[in-house]
N, C-alpha and C. Protein backbone atom coordinates (compact mmCIF):
# COMPACT_ATOMS: atom_id res chain seq x y z
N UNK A 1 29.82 11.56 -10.13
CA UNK A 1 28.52 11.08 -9.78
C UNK A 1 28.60 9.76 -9.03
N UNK A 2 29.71 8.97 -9.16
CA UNK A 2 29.79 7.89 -8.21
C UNK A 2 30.57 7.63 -7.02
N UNK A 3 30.73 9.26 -6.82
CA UNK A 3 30.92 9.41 -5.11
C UNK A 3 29.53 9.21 -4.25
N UNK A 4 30.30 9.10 -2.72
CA UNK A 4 29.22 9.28 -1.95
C UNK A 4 29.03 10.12 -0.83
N UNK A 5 28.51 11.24 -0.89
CA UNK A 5 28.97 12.05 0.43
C UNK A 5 28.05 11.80 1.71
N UNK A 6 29.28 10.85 2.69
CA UNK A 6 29.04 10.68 3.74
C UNK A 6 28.38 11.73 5.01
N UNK A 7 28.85 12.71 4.71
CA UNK A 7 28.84 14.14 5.52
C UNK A 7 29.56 15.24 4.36
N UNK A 8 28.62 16.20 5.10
CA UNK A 8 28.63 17.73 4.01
C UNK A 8 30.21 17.28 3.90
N UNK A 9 30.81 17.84 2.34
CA UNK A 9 32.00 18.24 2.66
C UNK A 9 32.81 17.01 2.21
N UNK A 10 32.88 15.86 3.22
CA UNK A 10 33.50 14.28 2.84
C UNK A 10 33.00 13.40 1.55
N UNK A 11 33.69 13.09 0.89
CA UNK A 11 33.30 12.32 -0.50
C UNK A 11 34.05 11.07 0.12
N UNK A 12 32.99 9.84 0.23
CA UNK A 12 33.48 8.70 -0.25
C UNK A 12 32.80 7.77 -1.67
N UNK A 13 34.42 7.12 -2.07
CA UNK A 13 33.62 6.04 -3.41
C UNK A 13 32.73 4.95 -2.58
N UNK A 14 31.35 4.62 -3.13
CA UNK A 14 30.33 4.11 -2.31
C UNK A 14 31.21 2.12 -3.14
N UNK A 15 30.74 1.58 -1.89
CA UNK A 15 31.20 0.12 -2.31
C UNK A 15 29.82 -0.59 -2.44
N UNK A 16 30.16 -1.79 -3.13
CA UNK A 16 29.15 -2.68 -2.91
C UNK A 16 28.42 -3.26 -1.74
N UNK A 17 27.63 -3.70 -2.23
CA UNK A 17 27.14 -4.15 -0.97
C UNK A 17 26.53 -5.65 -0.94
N UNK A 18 26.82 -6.77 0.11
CA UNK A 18 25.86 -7.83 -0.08
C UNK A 18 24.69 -7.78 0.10
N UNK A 19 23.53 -8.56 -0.88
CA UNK A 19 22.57 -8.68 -0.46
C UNK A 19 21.70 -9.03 0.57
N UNK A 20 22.53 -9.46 1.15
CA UNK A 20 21.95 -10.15 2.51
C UNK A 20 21.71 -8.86 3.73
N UNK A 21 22.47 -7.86 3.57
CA UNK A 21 22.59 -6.19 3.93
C UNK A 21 20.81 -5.50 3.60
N UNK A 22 20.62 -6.30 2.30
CA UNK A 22 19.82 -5.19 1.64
C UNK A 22 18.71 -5.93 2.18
N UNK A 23 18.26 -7.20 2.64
CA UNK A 23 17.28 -8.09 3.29
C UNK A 23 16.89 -7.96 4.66
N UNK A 24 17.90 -7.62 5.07
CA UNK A 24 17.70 -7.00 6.59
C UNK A 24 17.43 -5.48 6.90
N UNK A 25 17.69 -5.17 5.90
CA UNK A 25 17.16 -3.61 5.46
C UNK A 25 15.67 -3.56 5.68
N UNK A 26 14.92 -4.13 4.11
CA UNK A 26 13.76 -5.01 4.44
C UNK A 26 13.26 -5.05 5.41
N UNK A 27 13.50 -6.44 6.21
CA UNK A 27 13.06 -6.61 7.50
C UNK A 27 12.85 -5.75 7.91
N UNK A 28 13.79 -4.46 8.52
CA UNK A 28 13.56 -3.45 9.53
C UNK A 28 12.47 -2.63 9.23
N UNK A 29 12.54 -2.48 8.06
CA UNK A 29 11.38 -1.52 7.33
C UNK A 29 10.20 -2.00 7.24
N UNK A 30 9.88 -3.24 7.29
CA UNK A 30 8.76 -4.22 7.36
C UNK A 30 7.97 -3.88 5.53
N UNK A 31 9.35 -3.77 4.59
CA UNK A 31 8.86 -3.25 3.20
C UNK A 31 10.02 -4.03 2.17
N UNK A 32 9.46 -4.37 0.82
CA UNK A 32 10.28 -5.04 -0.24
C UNK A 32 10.63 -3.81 -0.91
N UNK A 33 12.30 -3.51 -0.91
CA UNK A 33 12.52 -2.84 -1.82
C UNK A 33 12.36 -3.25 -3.33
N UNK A 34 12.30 -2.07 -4.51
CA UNK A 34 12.02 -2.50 -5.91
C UNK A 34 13.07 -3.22 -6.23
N UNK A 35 12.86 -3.88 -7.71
CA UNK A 35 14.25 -4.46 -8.28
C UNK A 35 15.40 -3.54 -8.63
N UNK A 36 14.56 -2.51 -8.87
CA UNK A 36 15.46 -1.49 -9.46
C UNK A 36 16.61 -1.18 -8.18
N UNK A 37 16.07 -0.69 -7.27
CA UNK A 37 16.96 -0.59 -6.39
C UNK A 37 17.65 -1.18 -5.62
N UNK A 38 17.34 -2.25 -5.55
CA UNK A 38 18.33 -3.50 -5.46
C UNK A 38 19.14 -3.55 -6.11
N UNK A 39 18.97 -3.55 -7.45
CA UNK A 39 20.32 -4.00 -8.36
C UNK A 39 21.23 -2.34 -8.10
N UNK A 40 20.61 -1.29 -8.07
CA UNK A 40 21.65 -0.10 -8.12
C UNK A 40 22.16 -0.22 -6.85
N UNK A 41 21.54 -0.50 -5.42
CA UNK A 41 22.11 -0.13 -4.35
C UNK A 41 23.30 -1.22 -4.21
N UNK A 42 23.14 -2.55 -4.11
CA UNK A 42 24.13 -3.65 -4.69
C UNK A 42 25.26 -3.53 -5.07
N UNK A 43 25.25 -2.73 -6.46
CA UNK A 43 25.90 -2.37 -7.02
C UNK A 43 27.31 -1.24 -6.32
N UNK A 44 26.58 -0.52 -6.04
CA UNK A 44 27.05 0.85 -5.25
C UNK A 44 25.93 1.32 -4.33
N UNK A 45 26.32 1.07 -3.42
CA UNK A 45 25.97 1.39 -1.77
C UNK A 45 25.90 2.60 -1.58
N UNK A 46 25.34 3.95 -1.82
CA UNK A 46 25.35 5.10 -1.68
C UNK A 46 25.50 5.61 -3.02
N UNK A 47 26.28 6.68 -3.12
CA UNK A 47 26.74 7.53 -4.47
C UNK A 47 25.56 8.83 -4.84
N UNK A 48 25.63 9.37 -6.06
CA UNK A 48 24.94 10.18 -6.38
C UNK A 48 24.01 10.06 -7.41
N UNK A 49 22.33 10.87 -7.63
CA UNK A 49 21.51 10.84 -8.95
C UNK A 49 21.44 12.08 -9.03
N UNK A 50 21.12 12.71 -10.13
CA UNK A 50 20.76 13.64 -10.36
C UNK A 50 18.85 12.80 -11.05
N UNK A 51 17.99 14.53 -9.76
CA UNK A 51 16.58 13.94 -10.09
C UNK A 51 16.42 15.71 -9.95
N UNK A 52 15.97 16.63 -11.13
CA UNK A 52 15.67 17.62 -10.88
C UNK A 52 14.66 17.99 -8.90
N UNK A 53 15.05 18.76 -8.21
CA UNK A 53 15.75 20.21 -8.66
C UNK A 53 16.62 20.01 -8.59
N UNK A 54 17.45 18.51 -8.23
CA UNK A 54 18.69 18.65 -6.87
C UNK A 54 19.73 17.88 -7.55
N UNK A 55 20.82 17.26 -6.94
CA UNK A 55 21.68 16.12 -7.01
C UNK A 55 21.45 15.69 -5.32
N UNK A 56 21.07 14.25 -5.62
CA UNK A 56 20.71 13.64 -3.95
C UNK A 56 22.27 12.48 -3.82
N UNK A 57 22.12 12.59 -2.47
CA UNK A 57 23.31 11.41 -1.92
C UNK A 57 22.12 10.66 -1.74
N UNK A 58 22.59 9.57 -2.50
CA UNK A 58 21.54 8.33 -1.74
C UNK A 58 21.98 7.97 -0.08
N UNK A 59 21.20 6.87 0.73
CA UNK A 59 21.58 6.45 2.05
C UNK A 59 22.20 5.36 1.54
N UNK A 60 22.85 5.03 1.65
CA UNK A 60 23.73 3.46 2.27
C UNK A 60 22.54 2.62 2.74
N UNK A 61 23.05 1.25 2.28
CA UNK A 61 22.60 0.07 3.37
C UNK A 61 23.37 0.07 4.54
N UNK A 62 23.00 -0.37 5.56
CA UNK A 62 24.05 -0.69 6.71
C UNK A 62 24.53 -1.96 6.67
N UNK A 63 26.49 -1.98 6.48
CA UNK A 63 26.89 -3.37 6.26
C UNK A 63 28.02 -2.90 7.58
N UNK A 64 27.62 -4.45 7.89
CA UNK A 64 28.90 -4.42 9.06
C UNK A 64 29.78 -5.41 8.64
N UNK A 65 30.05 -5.84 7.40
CA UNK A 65 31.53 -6.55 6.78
C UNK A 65 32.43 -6.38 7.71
N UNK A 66 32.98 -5.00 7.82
CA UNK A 66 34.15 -4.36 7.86
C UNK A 66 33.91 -2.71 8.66
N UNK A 67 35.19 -2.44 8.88
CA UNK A 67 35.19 -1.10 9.82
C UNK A 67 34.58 -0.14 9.27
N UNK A 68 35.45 -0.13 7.90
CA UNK A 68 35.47 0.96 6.90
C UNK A 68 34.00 1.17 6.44
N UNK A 69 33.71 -0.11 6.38
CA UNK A 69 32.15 0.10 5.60
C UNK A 69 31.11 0.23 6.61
N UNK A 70 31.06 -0.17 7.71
CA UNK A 70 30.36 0.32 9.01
C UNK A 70 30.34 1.38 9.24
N UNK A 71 31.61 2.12 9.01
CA UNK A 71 31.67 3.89 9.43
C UNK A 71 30.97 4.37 8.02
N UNK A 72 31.24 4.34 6.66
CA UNK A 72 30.21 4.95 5.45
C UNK A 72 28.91 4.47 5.79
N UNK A 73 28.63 3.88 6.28
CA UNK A 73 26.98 3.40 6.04
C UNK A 73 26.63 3.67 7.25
N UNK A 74 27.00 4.52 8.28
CA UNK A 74 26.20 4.80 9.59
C UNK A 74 24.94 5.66 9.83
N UNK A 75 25.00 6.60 8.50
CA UNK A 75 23.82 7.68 7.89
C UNK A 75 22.89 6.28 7.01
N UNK A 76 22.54 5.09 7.26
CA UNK A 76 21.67 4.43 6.64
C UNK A 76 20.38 4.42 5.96
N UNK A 77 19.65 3.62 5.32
CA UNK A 77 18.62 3.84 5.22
C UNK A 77 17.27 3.86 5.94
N UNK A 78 17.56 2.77 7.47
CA UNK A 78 16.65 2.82 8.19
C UNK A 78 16.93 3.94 8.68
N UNK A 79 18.14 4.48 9.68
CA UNK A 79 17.94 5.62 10.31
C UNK A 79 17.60 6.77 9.85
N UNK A 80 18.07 7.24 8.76
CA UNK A 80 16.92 8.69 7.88
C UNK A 80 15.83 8.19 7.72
N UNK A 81 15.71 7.37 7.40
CA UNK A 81 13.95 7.33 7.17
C UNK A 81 13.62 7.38 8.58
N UNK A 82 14.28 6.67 10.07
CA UNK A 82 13.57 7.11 11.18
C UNK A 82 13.52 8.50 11.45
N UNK A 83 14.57 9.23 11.37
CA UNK A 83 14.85 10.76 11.35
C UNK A 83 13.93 11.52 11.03
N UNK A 84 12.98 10.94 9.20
CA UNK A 84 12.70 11.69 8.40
C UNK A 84 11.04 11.56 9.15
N UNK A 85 10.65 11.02 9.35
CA UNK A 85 9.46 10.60 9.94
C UNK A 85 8.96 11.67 11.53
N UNK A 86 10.14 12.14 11.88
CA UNK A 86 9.82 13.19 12.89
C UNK A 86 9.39 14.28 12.25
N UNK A 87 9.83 14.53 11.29
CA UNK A 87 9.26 15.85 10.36
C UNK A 87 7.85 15.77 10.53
N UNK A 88 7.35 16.89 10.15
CA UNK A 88 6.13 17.43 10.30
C UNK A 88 5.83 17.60 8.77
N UNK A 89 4.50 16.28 8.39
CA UNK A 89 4.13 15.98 6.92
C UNK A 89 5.04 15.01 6.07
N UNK A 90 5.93 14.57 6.97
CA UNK A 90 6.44 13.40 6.36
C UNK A 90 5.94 12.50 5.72
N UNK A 91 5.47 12.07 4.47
CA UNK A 91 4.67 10.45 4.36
C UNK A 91 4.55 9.48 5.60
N UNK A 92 3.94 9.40 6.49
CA UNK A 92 3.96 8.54 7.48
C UNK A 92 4.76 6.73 6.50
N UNK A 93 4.47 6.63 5.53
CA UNK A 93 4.71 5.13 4.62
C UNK A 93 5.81 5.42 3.94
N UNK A 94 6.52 6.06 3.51
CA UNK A 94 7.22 6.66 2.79
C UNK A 94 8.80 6.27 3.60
N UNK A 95 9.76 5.98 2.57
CA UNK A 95 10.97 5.41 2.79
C UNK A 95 11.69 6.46 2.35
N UNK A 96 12.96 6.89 2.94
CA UNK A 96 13.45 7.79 2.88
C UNK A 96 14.85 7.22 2.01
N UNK A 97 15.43 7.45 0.63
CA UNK A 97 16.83 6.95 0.40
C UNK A 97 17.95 7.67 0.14
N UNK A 98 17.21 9.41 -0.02
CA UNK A 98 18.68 9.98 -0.38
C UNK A 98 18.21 11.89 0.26
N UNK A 99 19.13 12.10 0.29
CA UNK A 99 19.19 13.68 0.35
C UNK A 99 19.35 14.78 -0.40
N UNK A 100 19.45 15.84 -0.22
CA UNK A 100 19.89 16.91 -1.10
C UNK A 100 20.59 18.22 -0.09
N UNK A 101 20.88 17.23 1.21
CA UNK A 101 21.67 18.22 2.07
C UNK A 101 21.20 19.15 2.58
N UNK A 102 19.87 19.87 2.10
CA UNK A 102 19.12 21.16 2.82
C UNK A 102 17.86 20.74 3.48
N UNK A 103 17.66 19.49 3.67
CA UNK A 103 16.25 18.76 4.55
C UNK A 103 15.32 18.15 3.47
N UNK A 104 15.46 18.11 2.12
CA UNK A 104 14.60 17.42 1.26
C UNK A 104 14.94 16.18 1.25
N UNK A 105 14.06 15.04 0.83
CA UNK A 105 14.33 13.89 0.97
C UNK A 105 13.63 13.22 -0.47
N UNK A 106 14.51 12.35 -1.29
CA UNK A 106 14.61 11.44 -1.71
C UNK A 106 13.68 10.03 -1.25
N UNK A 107 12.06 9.93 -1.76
CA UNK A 107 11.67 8.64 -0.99
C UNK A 107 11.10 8.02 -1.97
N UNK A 108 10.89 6.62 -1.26
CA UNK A 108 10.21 5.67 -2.10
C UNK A 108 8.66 5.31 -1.14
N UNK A 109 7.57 5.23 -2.08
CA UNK A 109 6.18 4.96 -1.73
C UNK A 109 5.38 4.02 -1.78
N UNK A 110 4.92 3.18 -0.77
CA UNK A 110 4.30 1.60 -1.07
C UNK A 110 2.87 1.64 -2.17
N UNK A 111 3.26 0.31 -2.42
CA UNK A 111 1.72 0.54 -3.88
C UNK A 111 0.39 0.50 -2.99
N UNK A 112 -0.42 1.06 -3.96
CA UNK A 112 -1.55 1.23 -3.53
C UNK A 112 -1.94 -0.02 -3.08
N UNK A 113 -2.28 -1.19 -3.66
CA UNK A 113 -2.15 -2.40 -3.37
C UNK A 113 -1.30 -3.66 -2.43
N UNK A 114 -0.37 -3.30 -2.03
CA UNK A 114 0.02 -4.10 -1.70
C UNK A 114 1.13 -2.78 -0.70
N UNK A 115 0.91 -2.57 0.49
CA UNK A 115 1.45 -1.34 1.16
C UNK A 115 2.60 -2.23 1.81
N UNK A 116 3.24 -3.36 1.84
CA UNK A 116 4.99 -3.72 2.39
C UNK A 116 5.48 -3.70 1.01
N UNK A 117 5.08 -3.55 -0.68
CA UNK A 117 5.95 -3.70 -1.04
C UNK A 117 6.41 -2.38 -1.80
N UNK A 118 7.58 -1.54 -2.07
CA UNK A 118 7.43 -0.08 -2.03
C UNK A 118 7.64 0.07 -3.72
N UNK A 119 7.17 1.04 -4.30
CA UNK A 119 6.66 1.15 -5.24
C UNK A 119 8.03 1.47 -6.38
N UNK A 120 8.26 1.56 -7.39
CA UNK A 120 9.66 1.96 -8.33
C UNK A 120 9.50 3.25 -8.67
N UNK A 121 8.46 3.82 -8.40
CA UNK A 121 7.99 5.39 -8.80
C UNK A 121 9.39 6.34 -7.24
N UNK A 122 10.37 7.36 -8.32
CA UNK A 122 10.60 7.93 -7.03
C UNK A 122 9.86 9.23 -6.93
N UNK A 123 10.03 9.67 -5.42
CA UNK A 123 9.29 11.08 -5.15
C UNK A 123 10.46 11.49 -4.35
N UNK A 124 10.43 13.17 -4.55
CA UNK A 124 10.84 14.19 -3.77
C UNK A 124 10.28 15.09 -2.97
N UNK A 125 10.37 14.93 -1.75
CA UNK A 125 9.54 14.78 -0.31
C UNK A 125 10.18 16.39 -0.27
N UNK A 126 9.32 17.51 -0.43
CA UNK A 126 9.61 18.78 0.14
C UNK A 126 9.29 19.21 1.43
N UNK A 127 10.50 19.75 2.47
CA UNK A 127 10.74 19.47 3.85
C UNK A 127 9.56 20.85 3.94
N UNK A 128 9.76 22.18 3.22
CA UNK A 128 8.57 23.28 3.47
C UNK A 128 7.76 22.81 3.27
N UNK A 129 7.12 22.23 2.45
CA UNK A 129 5.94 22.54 1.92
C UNK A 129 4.72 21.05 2.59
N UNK A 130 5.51 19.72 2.37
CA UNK A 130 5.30 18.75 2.80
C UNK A 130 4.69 17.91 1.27
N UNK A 131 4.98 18.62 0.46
CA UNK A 131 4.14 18.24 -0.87
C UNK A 131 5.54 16.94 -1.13
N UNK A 132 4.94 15.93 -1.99
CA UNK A 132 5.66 14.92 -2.91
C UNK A 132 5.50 15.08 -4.29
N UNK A 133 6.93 15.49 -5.33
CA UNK A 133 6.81 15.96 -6.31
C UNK A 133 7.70 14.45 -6.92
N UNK A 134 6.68 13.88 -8.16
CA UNK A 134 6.97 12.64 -8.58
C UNK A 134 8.47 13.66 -9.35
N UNK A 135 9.53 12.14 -9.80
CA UNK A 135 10.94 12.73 -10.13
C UNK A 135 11.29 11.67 -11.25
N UNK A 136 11.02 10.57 -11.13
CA UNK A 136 11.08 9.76 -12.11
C UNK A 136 10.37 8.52 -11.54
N UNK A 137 10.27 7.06 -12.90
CA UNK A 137 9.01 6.67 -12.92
C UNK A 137 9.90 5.17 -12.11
N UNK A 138 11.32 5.09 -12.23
CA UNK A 138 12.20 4.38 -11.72
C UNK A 138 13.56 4.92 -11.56
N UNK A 139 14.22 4.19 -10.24
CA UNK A 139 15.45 4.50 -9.91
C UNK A 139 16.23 4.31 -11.39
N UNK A 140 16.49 3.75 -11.72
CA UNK A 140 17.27 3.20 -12.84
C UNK A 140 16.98 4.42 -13.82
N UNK A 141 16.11 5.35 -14.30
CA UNK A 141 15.75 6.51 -14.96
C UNK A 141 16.63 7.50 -14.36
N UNK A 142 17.33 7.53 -13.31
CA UNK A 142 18.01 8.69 -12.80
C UNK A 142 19.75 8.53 -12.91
């Protein structure tokens, strides 16, 4: 479970990550990630949850430390979520963090209140249907 598959097929162990990675993340997204996911992504930069139906690869932050970690984190979190947003019924607000390899997506949803900062509730973004099926009430629950 604390691999990270980069591409179908390739397993890498996901590394840490600095925070300063996860702030510019932020920025791009023009959104505050939760605490929760801060401290897990931090922690380990990618890897795996199990959130019924699926097991998702989370996205990576994008860190340019190093080679190695530039090439794992090139599937990021801004770029799927830009990716994911071409879909048809995508959450237009909706942050994209992990996969399940067959077009479902793993997202996070801004609060009703306060729409830059994104909510700890996760959802599973179904690519048919376009429906969001809540999965747990925080990252840290998975």
């Amino acid at each position: 479970m604390n691999e990270f598959r980069a591409f179908p097929g390739q397993l890498k162990m996901p590394f840490p990550v600095d925070i300063k990675y996860v702030t510019e993340t932020e920025r791009k997204l023009g959104v505050k990630f939760p605490p929760s996911y801060v401290t897990r992504i931090v922690k380990s930069n990618g890897g795996e949850v199990e959130a019924p139906p699926d097991v998702w690869s989370l996205y990576p932050i994008y860190d340019t430390s190093d080679k190695k970690r530039l090439k794992r984190t090139c599937n990021d979190v801004v770029r799927e979520t830009k990716a994911a947003k071409e879909w048809p019924d995508f959450p237009p607000a909706a942050v994209a963090i992990g996969a399940n390899g067959c077009g479902d997506q793993l997202v996070l949803i801004p609060q009703a209140d306060a729409p830059d900062i994104l909510g700890s509730e996760v959802y599973w973004w179904d690519h048919e249907t376009g429906e969001l099926n809540k999965v747990a009430d925080d990252l840290a629950d998975l």
